[in-house]
PDB file of N, CA and C in Angstrom:
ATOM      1  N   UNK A   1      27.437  -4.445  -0.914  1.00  0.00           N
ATOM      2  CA  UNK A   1      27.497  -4.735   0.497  1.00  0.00           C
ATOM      3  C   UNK A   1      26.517  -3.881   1.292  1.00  0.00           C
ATOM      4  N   UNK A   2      26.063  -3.034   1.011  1.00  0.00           N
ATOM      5  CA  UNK A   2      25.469  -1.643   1.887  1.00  0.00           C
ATOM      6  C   UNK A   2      24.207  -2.535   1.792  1.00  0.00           C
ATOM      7  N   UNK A   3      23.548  -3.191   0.541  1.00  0.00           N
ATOM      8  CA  UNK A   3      22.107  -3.425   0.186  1.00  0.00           C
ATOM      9  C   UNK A   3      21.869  -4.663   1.578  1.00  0.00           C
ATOM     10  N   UNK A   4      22.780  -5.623   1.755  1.00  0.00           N
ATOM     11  CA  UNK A   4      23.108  -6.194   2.559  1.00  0.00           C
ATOM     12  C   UNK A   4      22.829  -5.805   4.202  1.00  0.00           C
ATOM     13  N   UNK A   5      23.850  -4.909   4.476  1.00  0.00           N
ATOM     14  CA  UNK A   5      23.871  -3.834   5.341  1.00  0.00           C
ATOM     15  C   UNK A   5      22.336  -3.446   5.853  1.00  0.00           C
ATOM     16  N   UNK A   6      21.715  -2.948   4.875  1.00  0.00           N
ATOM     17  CA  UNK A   6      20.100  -2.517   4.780  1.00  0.00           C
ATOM     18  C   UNK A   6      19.114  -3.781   5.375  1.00  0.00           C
ATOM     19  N   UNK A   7      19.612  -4.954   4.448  1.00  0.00           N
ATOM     20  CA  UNK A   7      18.629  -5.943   4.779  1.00  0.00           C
ATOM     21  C   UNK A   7      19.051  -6.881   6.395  1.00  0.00           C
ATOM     22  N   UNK A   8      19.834  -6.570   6.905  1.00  0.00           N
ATOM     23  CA  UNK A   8      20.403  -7.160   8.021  1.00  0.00           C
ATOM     24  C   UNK A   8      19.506  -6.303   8.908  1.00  0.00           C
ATOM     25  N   UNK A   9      19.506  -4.690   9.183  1.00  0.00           N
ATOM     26  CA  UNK A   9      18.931  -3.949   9.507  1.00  0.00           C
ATOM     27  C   UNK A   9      17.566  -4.211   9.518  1.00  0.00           C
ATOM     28  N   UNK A  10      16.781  -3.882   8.166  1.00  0.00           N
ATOM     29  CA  UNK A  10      15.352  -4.765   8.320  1.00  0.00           C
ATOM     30  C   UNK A  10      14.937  -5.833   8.674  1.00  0.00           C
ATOM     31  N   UNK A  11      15.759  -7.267   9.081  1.00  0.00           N
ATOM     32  CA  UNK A  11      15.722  -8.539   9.747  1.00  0.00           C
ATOM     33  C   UNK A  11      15.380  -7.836  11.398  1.00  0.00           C
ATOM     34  N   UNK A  12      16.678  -7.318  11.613  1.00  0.00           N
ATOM     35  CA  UNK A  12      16.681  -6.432  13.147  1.00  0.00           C
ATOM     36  C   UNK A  12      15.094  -6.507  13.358  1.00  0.00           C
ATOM     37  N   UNK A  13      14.824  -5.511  12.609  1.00  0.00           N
ATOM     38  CA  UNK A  13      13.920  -4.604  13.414  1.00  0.00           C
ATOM     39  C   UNK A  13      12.541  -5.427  12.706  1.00  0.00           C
ATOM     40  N   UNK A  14      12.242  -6.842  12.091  1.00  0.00           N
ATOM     41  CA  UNK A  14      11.191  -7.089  12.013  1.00  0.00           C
ATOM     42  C   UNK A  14      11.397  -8.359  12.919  1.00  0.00           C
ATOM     43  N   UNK A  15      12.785  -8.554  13.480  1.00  0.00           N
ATOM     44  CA  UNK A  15      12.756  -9.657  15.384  1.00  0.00           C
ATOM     45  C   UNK A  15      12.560  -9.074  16.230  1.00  0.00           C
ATOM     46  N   UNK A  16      12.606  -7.598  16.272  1.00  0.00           N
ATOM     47  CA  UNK A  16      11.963  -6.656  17.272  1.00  0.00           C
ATOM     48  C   UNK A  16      10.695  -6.615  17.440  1.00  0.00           C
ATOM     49  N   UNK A  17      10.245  -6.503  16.369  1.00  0.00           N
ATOM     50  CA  UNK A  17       8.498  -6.154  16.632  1.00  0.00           C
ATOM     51  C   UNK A  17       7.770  -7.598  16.438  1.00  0.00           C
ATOM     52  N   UNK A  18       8.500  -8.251  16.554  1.00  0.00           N
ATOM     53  CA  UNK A  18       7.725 -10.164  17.010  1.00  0.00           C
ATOM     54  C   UNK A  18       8.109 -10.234  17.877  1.00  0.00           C
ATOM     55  N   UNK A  19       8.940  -9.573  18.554  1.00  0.00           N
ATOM     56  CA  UNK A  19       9.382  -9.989  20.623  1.00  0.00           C
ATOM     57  C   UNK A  19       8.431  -9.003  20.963  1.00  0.00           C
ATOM     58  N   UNK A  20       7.913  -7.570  20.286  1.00  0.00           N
ATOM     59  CA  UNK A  20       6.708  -6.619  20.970  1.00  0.00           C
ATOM     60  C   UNK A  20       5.641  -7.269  20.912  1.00  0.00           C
ATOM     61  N   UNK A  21       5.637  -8.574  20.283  1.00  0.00           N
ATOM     62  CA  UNK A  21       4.145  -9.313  20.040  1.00  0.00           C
ATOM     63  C   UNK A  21       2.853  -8.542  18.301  1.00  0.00           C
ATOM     64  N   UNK A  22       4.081  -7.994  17.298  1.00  0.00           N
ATOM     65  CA  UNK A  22       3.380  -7.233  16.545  1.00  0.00           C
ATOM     66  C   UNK A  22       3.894  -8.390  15.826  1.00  0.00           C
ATOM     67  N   UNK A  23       2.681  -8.953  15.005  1.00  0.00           N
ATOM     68  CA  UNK A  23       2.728 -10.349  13.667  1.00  0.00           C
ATOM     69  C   UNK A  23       2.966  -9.396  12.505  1.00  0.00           C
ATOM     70  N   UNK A  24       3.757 -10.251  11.717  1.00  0.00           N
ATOM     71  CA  UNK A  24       3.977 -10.112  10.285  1.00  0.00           C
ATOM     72  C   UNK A  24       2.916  -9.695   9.586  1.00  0.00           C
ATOM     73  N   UNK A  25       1.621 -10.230  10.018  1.00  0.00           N
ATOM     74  CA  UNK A  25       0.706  -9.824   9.141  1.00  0.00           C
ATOM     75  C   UNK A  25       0.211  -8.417   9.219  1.00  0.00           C
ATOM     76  N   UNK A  26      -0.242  -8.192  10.484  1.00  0.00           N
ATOM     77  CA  UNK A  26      -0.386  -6.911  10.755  1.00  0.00           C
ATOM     78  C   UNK A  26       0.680  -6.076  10.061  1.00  0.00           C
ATOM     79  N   UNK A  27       1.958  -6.165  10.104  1.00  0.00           N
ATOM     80  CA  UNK A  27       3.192  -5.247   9.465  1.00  0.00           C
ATOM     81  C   UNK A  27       2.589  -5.009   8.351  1.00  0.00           C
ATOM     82  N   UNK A  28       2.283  -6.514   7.553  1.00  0.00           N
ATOM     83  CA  UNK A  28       2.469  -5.928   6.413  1.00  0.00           C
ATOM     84  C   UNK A  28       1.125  -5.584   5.729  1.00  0.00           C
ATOM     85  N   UNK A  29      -0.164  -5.760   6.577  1.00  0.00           N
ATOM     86  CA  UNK A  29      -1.009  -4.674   6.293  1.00  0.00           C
ATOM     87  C   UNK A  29      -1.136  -3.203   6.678  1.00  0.00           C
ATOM     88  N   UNK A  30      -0.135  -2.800   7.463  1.00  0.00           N
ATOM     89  CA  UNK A  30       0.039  -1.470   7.890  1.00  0.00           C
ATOM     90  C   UNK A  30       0.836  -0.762   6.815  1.00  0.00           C
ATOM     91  N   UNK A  31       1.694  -1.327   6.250  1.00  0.00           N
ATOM     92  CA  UNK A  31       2.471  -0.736   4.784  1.00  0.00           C
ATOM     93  C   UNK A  31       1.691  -0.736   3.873  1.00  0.00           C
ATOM     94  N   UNK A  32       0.805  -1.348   4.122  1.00  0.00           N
ATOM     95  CA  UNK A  32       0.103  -1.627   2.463  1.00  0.00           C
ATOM     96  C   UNK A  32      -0.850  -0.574   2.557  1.00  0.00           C
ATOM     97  N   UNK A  33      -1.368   0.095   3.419  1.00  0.00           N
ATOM     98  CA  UNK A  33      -2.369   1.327   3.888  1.00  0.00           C
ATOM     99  C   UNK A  33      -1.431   2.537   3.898  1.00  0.00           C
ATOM    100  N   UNK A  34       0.112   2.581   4.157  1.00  0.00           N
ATOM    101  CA  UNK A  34       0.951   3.914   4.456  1.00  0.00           C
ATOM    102  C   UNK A  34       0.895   4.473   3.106  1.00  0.00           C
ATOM    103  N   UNK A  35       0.207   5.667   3.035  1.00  0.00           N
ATOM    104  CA  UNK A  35       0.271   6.546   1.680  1.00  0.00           C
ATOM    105  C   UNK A  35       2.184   7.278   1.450  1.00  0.00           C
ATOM    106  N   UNK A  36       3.010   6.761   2.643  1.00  0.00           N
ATOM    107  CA  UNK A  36       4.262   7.741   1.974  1.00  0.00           C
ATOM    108  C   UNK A  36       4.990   6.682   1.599  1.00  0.00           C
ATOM    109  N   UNK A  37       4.750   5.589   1.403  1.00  0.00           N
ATOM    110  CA  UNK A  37       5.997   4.114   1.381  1.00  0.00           C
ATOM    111  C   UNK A  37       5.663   4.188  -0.536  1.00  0.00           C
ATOM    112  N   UNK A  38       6.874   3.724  -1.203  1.00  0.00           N
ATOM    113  CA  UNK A  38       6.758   3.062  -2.663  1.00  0.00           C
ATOM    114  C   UNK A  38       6.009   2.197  -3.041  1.00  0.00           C
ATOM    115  N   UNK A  39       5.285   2.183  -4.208  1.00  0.00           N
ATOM    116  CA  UNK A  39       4.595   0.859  -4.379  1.00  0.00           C
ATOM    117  C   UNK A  39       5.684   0.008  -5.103  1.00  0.00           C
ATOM    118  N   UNK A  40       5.327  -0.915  -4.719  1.00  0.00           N
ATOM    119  CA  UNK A  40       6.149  -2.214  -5.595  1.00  0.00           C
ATOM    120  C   UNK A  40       6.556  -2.368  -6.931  1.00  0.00           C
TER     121      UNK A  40
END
């Protein structure tokens, strides 16, 4: 349930930053450049 919990959370906050006008794409080239995030 928690993993759940987590991913409800990350939904949140990636309808947040499409109402700031920040695209998906941009997101997810900004992770893909962050040297402290996990690789896949």
């Amino acid at each position: 349930m928690r993993a759940f919990d987590e991913l409800r959370r990350l939904e949140m906050f990636f309808r947040e930053e499409i109402k700031r006008g920040c695209s998906i794409v941009d997101l997810y080239e900004l992770v893909q450049h962050a040297g402290n995030i996990l690789p896949r």
